[in-house]
Protein backbone atom coordinates (compact mmCIF):
# COMPACT_ATOMS: atom_id res chain seq x y z
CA UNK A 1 -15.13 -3.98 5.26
CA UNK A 2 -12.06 -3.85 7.76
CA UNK A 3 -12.21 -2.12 10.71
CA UNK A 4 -8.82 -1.31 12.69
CA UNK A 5 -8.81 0.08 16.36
CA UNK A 6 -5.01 1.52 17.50
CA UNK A 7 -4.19 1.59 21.16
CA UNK A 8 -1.52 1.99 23.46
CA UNK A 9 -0.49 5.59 23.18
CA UNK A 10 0.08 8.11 26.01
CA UNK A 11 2.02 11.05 27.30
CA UNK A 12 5.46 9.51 27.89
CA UNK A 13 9.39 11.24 28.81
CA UNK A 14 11.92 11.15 26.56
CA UNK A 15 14.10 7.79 26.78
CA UNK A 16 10.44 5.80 27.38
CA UNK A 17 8.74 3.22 25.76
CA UNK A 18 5.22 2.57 24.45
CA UNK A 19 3.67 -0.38 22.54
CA UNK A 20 1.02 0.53 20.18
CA UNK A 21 -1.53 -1.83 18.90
CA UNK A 22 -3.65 -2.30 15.77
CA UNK A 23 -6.32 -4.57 16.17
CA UNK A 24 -8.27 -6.03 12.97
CA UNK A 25 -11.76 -7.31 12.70
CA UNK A 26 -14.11 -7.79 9.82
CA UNK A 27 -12.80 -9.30 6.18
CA UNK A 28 -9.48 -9.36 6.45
CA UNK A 29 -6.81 -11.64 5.45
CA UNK A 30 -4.51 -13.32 7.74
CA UNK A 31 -1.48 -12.83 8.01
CA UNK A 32 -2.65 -8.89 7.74
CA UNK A 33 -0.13 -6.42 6.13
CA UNK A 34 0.09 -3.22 8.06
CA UNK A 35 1.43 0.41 8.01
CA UNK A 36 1.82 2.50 10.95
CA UNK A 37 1.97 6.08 10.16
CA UNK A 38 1.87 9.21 12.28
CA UNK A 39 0.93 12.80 11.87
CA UNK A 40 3.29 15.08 13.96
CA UNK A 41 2.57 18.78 15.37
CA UNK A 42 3.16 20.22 12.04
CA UNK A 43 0.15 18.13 10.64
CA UNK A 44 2.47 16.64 8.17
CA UNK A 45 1.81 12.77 7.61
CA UNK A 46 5.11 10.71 7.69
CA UNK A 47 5.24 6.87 7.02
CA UNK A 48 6.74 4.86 10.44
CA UNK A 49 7.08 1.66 8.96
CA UNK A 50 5.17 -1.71 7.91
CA UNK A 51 4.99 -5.64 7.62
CA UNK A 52 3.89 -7.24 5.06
CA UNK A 53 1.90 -10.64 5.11
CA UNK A 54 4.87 -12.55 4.51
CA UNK A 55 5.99 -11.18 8.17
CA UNK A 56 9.07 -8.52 6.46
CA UNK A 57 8.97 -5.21 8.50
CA UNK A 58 10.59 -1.99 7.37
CA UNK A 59 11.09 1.09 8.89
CA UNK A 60 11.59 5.07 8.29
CA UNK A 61 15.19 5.49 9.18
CA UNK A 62 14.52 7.82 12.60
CA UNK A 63 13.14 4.96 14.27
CA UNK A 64 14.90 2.14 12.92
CA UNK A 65 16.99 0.47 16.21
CA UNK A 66 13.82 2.17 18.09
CA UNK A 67 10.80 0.60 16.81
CA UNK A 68 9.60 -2.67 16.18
CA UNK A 69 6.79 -3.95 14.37
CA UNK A 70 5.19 -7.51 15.52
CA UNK A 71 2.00 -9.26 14.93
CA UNK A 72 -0.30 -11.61 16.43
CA UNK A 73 -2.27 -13.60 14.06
CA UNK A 74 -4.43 -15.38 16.50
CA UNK A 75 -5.13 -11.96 17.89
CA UNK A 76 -5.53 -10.16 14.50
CA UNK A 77 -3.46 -7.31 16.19
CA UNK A 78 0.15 -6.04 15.15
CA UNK A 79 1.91 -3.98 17.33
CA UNK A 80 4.15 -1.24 17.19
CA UNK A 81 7.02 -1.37 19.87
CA UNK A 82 8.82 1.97 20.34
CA UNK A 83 11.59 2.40 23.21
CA UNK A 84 13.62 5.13 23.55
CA UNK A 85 11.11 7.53 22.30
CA UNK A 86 12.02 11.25 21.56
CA UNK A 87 10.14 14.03 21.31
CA UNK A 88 9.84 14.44 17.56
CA UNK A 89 8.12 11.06 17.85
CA UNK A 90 4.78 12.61 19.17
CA UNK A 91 1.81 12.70 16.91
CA UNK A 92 -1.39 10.44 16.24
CA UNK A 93 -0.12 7.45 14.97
CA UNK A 94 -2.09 5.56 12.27
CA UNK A 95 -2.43 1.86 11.19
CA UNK A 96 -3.87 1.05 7.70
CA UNK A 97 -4.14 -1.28 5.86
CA UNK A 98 -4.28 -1.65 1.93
CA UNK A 99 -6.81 -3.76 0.08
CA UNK A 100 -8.03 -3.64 -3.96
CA UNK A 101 -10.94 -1.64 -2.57
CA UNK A 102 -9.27 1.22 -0.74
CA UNK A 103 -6.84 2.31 1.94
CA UNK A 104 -8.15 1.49 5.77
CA UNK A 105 -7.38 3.86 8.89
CA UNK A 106 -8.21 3.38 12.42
CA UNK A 107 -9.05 6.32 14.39
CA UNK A 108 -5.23 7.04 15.95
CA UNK A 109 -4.31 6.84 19.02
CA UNK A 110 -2.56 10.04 20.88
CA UNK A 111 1.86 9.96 21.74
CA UNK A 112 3.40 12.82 23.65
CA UNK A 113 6.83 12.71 24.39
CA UNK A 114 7.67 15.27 26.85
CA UNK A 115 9.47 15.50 30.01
């Protein structure tokens, strides 16, 4: 089993940053591959970006130049940088992680971007 626990979010104004975090316990492999994703008002789920264990990060074009993805290995925790944020960028934003066995989600965590 892998749990994962996001972080970090909050009611923010526009031009703000926020770092997100994704912490990982229980079988996992390090490095961990992540994916942050993020359901918006309109309930629609829409892929933010991702690193994969060999540390390459990708991102949906909106936020790339806005968002950064890092990890921590010791930690077990990747983190989701955003600065400048926007309002379109609220939502619940998701980490998960894929394994042969399924698709893992942590419980979101909460961004509002409004002055």
């Amino acid at each position: 089993q892998v749990q994962l626990r996001e972080s970090g979010g909050g009611l923010v104004q526009p031009g703000e940053s926020l770092r997100l975090a994704c912490a990982a316990s229980g079988v996992i492999t390090i490095p961990l591959s992540v994916a942050w994703y993020r359901r918006g008002v309109d309930k629609t789920r829409e892929w933010v970006g991702g690193i994969t264990t060999g540390g390459t990060t990708d991102y949906e074009d909106s936020v790339k130049g806005r968002f950064t993805i890092s990890r921590d290995n010791a930690k077990n925790t990747i983190y989701l940088q955003m600065n400048n944020l926007k309002p379109e960028d609220t939502g619940v934003y998701y980490c998960g992680h894929t394994r042969d066995d399924g698709v893992y989600w942590g419980q979101g965590t909460q961004v509002t971007v409004s002055s």
